[in-house]
Each structure stands twice: as C-alpha cells, then as structure tokens.
Protein backbone atom coordinates (compact mmCIF):
# COMPACT_ATOMS: atom_id res chain seq x y z
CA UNK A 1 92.85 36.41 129.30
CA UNK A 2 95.88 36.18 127.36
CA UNK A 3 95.58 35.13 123.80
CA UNK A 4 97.10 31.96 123.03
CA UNK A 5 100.33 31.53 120.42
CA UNK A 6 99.12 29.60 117.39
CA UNK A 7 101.75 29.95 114.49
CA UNK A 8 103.44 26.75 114.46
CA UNK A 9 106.96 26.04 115.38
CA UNK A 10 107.94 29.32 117.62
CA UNK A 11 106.92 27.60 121.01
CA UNK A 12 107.94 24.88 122.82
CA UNK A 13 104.89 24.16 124.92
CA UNK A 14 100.90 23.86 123.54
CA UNK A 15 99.06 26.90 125.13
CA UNK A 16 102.06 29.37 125.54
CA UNK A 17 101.13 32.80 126.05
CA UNK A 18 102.17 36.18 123.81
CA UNK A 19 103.43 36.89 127.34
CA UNK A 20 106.59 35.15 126.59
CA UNK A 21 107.11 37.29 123.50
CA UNK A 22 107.31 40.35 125.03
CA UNK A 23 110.67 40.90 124.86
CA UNK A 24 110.57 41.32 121.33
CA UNK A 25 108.31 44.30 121.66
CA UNK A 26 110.62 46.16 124.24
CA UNK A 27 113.42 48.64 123.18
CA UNK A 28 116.83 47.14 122.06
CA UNK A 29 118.90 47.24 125.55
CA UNK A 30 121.92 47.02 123.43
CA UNK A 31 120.98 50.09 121.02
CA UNK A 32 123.42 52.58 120.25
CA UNK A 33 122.04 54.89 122.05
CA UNK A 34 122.05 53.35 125.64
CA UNK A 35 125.83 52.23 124.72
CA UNK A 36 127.11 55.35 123.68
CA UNK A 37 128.41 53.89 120.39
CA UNK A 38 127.93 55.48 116.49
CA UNK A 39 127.51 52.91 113.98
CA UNK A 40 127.08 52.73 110.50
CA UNK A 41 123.67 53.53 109.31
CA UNK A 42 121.85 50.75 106.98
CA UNK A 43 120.94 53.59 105.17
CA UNK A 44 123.89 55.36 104.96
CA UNK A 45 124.17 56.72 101.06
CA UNK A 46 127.78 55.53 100.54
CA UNK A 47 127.03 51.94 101.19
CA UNK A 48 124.29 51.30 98.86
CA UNK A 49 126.68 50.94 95.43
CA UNK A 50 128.63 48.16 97.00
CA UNK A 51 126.22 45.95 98.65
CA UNK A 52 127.56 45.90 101.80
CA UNK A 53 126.40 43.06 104.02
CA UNK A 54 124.20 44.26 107.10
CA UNK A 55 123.88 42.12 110.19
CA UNK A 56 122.47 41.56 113.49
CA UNK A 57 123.95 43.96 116.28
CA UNK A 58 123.38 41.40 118.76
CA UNK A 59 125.29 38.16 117.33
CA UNK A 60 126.78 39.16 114.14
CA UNK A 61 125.24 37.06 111.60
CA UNK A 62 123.90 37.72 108.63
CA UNK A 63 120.47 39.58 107.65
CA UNK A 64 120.20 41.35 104.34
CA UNK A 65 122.01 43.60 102.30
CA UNK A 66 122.17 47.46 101.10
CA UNK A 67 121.70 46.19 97.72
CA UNK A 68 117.96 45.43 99.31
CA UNK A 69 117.17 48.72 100.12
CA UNK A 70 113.81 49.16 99.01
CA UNK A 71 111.58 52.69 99.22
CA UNK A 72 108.64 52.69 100.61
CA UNK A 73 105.88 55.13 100.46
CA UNK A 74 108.41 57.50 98.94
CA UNK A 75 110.98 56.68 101.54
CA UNK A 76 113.39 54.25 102.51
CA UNK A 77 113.87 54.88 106.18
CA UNK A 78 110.72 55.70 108.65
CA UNK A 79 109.94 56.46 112.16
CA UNK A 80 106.90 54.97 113.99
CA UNK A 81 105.20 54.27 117.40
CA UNK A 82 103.37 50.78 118.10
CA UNK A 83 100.37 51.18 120.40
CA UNK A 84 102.41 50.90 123.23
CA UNK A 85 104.47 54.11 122.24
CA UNK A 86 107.21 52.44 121.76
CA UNK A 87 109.47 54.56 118.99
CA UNK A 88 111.29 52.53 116.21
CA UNK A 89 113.24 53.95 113.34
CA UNK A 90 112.82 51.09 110.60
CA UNK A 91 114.48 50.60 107.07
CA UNK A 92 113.02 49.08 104.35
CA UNK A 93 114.60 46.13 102.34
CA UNK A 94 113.49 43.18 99.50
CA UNK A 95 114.60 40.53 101.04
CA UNK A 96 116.28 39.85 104.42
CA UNK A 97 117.29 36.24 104.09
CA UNK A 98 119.07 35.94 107.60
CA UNK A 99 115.42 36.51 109.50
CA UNK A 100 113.00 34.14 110.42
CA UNK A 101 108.89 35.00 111.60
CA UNK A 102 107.13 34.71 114.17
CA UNK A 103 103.69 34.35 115.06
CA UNK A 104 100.55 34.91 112.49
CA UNK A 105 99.84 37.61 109.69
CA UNK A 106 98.38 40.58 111.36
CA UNK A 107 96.35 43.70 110.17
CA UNK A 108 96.51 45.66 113.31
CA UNK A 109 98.04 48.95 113.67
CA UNK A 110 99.86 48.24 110.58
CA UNK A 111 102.13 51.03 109.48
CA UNK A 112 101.58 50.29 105.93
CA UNK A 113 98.36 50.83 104.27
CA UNK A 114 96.59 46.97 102.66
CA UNK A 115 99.86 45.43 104.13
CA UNK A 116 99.73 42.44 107.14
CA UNK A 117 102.50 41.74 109.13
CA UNK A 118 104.41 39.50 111.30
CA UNK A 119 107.58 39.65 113.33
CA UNK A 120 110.70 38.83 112.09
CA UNK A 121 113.70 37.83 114.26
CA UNK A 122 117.20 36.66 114.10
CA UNK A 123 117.82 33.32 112.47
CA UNK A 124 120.36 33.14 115.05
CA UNK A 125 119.73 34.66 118.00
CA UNK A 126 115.94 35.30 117.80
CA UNK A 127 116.37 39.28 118.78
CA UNK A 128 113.50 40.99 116.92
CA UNK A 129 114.46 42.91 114.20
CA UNK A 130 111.87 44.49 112.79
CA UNK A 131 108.85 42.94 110.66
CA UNK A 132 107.86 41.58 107.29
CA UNK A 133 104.77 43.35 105.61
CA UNK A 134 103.08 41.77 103.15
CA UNK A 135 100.31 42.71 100.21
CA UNK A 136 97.52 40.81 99.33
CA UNK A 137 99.11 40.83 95.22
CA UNK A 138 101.78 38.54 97.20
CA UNK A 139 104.48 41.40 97.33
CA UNK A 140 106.20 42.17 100.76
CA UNK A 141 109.25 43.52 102.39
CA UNK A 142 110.80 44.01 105.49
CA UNK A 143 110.40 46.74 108.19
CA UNK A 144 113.97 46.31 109.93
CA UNK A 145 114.96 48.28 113.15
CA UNK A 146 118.29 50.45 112.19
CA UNK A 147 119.61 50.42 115.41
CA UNK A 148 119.89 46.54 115.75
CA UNK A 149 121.73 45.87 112.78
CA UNK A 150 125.41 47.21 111.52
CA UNK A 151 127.08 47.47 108.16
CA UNK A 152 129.69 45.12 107.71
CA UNK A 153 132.17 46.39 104.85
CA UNK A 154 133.86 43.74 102.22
C-alpha cells in the first residue's frame, strides 16, 4: 500500500499517492554532468563576498544567495546517499526564499543529527532542489542540490 499525501496544498486530488512525487527523488536529467556543461559552483570561494544571486538550473528564477551560505557540521558543502542510493552533493544556506515545501516534517534517514526535514522545490517550476532541515529550538536551513542551481553574477 502506498502511503497517502497529507500536507496540504501540494496535490490536486484527495488520496494522491507519494507515487506521483517520485520525480523529485530521481537524479537531475538536466545536471551538468549528463550535459557536459561546467558551471559555477554555489560554493565557489570567490562568490561569497558579493552575494551573488543563485538560481534554479531548470527555469532561472530565483532561490537564495551566497551571502546565505551557512556551515554545517563544520562544512558548508556535503555529499550523501538517500536510502535509495541515490548520490547528492548538497550546500548549505539560511534562507532560500525562492523555494517552496512539500509534503510533512520527516525524521527518517535524516542527514542531520535532531534535525526533520521536508522537500523543498522551485517556487517556479517545482524541480526539487534539495530540502529544508529543521531543529526542534526552531532553527533550520536548507540542504540545496549544487548541481541544480547556477550563480548568476551582478
């Protein structure tokens, strides 16, 4: 049985299934990687000064900022598998104003010690970016996926 979506607001139908949501969980088919391309790092050293905006690979808009960047655990950048072995290289920023969440709080396979988390996508294109982890003291931050987003300069 699959379990049923309840967070309110991310489906269109009563009853609809994680199923749908897969694709969020599958690697980026657009990654640099599979197109050949080099990109700007979020956490390339030489943007953090200026703030440079970063933004969704997919449609351009705007997510957070290198001013965000935010360590972690001692680091600012990580490298994880979710149970399904699926690899993601995440950064770690404040706030990341241009993404939206889906779905519940969750404590499973968190990658974060006393942290929950939920998805976060795209405010404009839904594409999943990464995830928001949050403390029970009410702090939290945002596990985003490098090779989705870009560094826009000015």
């Amino acid at each position: 049985m699959k379990p049923t979506l309840v967070a309110a607001g991310c489906c269109d139908h009563p009853g609809q299934t994680l199923h749908r949501l897969q694709h969020l969980f599958r690697p980026d088919p657009q990654s640099k990687k599979s197109r050949g391309e080099s990109s700007p790092a979020p956490h390339d050293k030489t943007s953090v000064s200026t703030g440079e905006g970063i933004v969704c690979r997919q449609c351009l808009h705007g997510i957070t900022s290198t001013a965000e960047r935010q360590a972690i655990n001692g680091a600012h950048a990580h490298t994880f598998a979710n149970p399904e072995g699926i690899v993601f290289e995440i950064a770690c920023y404040r706030h990341a104003w241009g993404c939206v969440y889906v779905g519940p709080h969750s404590p499973q396979f968190t990658w974060f010690a006393g942290t929950v988390w939920r998805i976060a996508v795209c405010a404009n294109c839904q594409v999943h970016l990464g995830w928001r982890f949050s403390a029970a003291d009410g702090s939290f931050f945002h596990g985003l996926i490098t090779d989705r987003l870009i560094v826009r300069e000015g």
